[in-house]
Protein backbone atom coordinates (compact mmCIF):
# COMPACT_ATOMS: atom_id res chain seq x y z
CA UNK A 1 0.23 10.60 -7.37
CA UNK A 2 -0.36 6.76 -6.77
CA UNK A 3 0.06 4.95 -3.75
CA UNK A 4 1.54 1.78 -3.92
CA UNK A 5 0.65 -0.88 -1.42
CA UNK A 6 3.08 -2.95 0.57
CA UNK A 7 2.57 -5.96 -1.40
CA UNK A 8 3.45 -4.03 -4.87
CA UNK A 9 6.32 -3.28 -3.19
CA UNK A 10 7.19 -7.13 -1.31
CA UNK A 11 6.41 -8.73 -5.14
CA UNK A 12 8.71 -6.31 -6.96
CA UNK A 13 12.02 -6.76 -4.63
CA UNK A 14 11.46 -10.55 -4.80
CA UNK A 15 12.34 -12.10 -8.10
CA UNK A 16 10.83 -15.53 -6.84
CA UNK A 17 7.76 -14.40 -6.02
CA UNK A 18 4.54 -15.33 -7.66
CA UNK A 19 3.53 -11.52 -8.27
CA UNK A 20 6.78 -10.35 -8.70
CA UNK A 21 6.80 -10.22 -12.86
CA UNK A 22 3.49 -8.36 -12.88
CA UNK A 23 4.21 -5.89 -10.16
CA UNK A 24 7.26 -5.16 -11.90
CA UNK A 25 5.65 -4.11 -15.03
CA UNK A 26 2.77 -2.40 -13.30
CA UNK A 27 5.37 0.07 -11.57
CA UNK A 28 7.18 0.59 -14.34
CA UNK A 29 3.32 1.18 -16.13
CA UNK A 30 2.47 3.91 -13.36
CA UNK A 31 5.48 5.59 -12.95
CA UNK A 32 5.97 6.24 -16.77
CA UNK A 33 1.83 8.09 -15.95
CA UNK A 34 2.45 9.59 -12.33
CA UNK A 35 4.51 9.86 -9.12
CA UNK A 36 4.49 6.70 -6.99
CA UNK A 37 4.81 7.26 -2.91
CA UNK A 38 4.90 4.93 -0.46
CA UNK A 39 3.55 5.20 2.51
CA UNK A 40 5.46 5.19 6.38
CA UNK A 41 3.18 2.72 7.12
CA UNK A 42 4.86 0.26 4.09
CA UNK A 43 8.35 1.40 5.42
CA UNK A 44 7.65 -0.15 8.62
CA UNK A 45 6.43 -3.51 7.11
CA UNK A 46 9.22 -4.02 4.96
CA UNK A 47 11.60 -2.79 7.84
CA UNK A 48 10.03 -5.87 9.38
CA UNK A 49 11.78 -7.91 7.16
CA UNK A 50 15.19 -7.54 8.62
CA UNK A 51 16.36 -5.14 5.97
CA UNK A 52 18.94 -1.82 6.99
CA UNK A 53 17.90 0.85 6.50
CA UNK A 54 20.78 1.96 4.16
CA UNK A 55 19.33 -1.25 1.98
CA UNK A 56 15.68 -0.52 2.67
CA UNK A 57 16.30 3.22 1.36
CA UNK A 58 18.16 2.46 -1.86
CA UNK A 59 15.16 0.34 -3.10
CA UNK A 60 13.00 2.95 -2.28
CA UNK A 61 15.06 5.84 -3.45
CA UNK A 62 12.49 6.65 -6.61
CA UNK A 63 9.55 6.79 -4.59
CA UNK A 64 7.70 9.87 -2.58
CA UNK A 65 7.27 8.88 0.96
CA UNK A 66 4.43 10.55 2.81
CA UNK A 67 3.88 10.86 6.49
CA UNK A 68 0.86 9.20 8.11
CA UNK A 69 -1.12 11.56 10.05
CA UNK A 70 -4.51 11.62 12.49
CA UNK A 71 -6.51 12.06 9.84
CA UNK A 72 -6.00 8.81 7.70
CA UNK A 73 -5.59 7.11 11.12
CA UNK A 74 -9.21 8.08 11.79
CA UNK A 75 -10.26 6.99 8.66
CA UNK A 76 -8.92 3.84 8.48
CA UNK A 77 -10.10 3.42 12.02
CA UNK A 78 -14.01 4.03 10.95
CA UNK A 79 -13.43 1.51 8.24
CA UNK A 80 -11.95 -1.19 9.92
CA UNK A 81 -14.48 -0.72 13.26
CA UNK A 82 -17.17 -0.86 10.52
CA UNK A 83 -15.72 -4.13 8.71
CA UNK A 84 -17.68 -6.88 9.14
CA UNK A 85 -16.38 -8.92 12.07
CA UNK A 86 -18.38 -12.43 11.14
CA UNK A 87 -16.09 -12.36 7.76
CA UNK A 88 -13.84 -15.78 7.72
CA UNK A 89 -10.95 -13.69 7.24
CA UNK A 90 -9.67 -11.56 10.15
CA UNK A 91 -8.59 -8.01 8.45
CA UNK A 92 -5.09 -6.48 9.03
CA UNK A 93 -5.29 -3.18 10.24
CA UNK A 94 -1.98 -1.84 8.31
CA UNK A 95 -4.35 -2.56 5.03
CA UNK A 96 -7.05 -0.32 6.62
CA UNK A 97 -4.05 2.20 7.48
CA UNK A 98 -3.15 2.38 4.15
CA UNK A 99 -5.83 2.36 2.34
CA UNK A 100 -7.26 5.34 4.83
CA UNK A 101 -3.98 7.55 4.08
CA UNK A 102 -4.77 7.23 0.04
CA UNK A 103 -8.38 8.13 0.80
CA UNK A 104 -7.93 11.41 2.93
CA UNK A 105 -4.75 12.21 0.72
CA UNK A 106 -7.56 11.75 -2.76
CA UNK A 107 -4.89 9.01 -3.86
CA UNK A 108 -5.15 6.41 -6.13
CA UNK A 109 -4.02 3.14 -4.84
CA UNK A 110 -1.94 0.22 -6.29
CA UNK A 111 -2.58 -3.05 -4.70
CA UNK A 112 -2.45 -6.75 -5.42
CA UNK A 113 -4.72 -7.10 -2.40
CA UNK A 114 -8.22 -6.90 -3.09
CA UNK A 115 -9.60 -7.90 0.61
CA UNK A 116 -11.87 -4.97 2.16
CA UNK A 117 -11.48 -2.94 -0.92
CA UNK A 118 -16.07 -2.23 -0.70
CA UNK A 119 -14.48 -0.64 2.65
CA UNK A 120 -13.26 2.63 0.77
CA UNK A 121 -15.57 3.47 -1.81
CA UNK A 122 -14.20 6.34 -2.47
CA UNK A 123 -10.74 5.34 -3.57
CA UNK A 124 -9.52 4.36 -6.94
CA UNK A 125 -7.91 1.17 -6.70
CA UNK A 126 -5.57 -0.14 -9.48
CA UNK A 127 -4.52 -3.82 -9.79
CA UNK A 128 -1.45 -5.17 -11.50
């Protein structure tokens, strides 16, 4: 099973974004190779958007959605506490969230962000 990151998810339901063509075909790579899931935490992003639910479901009707539970939280937690805090570039703690849920759950993770990747060793990260 893959995870795929919010912003697989934000470039593929916008045709006029810059990502959008790539993402497209990297989904449609993936899923021909394994499940995709999303996780809760992505749901809530793109909720953020102003989408229904009713609209926010039937784009996400072919993937797996998994829970988020205490131990990805502390995960991502130790990661982002660890992350350097002197970097230029504040990190978002949804990306540590994320990225803490693939490692606990052993998943590999598609993403077109590669900030704070070094953070999770331990997960395989795939790239459109």
């Amino acid at each position: 099973m893959i995870l795929v990151d919010t912003s697989v998810i934000a470039a593929w339901i916008d045709p006029d974004h810059r990502h959008h063509r790539e993402c497209e075909k990297a989904l449609l790579h993936w899923a021909d190779q394994d499940d995709l899931a999303i996780s809760a935490l992505t749901y809530a992003e793109l909720a953020a958007a102003r989408r229904s639910k009713e609209a926010l479901d039937e784009i996400l009707a072919g993937f797996i959605r998994i829970d988020f539970d205490f131990d990805a939280a502390f995960r991502a937690g130790q990661a982002f506490g660890r992350w350097n805090p002197g970097k230029r570039k504040k990190p978002v703690l949804p990306d540590f969230l994320i990225r803490g849920q693939a490692s606990v759950l052993g998943l590999r993770h598609l993403t077109n962000d590669r900030h704070q990747i070094q953070a999770f060793p331990e997960v395989d990260f795939l790239f459109p």
